[in-house]
C-alpha atoms as a PDB file:
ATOM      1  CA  UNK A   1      -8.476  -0.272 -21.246  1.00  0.00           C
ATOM      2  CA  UNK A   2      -8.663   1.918 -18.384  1.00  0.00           C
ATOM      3  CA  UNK A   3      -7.812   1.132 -14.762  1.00  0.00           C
ATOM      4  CA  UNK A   4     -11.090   0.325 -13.487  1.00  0.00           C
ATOM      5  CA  UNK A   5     -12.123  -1.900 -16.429  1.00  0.00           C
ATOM      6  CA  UNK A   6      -8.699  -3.725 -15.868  1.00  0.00           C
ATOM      7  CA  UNK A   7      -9.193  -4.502 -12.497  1.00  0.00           C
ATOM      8  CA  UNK A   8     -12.744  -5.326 -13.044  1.00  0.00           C
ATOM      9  CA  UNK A   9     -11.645  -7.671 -15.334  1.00  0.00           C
ATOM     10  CA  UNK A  10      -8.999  -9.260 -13.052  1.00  0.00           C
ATOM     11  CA  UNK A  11     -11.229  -9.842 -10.495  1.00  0.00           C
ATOM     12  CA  UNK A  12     -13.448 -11.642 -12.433  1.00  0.00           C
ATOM     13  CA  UNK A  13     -10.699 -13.685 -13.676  1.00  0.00           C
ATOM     14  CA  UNK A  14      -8.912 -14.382 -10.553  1.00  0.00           C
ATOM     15  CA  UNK A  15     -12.426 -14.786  -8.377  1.00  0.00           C
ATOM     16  CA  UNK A  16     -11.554 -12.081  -6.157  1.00  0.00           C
ATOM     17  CA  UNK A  17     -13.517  -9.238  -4.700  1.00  0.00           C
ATOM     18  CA  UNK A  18     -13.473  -6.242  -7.009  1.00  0.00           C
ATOM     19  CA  UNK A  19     -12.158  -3.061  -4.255  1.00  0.00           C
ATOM     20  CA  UNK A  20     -14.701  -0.618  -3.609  1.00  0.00           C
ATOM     21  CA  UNK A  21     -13.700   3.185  -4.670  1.00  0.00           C
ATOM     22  CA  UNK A  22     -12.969   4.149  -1.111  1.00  0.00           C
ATOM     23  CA  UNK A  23     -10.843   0.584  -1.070  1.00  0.00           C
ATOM     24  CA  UNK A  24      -9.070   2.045  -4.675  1.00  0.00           C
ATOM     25  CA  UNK A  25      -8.053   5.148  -2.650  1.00  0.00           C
ATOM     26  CA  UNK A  26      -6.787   3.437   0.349  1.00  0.00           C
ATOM     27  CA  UNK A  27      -4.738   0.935  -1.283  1.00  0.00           C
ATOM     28  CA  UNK A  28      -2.902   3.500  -3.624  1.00  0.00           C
ATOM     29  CA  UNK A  29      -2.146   6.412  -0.722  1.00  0.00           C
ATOM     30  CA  UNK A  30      -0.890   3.009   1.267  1.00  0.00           C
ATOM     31  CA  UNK A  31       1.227   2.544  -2.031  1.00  0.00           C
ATOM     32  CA  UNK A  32       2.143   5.754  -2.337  1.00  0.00           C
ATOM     33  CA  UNK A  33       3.101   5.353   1.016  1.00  0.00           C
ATOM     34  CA  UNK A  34       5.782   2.729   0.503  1.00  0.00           C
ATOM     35  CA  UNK A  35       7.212   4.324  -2.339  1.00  0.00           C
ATOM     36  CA  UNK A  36       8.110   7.667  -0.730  1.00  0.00           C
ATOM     37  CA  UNK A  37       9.364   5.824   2.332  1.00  0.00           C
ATOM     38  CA  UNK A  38      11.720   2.934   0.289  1.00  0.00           C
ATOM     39  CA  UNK A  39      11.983   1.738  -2.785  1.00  0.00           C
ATOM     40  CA  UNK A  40       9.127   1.689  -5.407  1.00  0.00           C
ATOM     41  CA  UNK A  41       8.975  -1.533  -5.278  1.00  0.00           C
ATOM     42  CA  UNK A  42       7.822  -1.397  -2.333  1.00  0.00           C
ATOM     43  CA  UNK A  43       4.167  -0.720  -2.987  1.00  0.00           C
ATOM     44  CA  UNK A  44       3.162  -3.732  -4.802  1.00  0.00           C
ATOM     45  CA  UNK A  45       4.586  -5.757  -2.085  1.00  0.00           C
ATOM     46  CA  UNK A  46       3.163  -3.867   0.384  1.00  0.00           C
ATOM     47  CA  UNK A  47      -0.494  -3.944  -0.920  1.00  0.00           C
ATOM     48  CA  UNK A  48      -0.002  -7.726  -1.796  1.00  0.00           C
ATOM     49  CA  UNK A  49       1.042  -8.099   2.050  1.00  0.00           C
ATOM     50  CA  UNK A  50      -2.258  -5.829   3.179  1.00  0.00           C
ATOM     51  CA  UNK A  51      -4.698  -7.948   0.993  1.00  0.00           C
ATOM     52  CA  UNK A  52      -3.438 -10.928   2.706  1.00  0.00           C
ATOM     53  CA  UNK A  53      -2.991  -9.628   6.388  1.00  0.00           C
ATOM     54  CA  UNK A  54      -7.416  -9.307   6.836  1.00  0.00           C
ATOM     55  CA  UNK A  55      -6.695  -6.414   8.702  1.00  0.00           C
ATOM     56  CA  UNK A  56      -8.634  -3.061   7.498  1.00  0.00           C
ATOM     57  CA  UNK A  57      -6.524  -0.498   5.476  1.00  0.00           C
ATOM     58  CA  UNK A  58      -7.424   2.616   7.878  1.00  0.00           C
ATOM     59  CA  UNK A  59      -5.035   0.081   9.777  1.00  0.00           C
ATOM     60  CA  UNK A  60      -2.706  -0.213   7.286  1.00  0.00           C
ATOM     61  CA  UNK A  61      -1.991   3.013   6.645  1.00  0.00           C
ATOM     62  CA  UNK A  62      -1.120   3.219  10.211  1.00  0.00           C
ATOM     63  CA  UNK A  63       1.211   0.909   9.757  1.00  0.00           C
ATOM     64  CA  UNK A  64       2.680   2.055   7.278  1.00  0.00           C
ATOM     65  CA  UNK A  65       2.736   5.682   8.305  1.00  0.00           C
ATOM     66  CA  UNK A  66       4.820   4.219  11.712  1.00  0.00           C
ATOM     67  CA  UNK A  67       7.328   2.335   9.327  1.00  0.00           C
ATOM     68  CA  UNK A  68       7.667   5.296   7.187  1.00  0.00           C
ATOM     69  CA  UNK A  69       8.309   7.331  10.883  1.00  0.00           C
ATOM     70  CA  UNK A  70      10.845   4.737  12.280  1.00  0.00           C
ATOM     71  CA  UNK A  71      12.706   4.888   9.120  1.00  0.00           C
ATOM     72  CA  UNK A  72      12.876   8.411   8.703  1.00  0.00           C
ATOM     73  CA  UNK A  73      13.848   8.701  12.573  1.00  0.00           C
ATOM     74  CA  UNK A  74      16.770   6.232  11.350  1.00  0.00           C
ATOM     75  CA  UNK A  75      17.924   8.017   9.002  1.00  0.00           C
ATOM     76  CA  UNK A  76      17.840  11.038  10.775  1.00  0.00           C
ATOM     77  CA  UNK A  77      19.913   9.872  13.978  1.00  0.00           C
ATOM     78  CA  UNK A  78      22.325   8.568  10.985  1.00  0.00           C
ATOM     79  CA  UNK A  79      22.876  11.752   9.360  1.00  0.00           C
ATOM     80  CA  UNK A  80      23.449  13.180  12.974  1.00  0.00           C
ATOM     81  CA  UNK A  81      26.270  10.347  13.693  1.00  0.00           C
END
């Protein structure tokens, strides 16, 4: 089974929205995202937290973009000390 026919499948199971391509994209550079900056595990949790905060991922990825700053900032002014 491939990815889209999985998540096809899931959202006819679970009753929710199937993501548009553009929405696909989003949602795994905001996962991507996540995992570079932290742990891997990150990403699920991350895009489990978008699809429940209503706000629109070009938002999200801002987000997560500033998160990913702050805690590279942090570790930077730790490697300094």
């Amino acid at each position: 089974m491939t990815r889209d026919e999985w998540i096809a499948a899931f959202a006819c199971e679970s009753g929710a929205e199937r993501p548009s391509i553009e929405e696909i994209r989003e949602l795994l550079d905001l996962a991507g995202r996540a995992a570079h900056a932290s742990e891997r595990t990150a990403a699920p949790l991350a895009c489990w937290m978008a699809g429940r905060s209503g706000r629109p991922l070009v938002e999200l990825l801002a987000a997560a973009d500033r998160v990913a700053a702050s805690a590279g900032a942090a570790g930077d002014a730790q490697d300094s000390g």
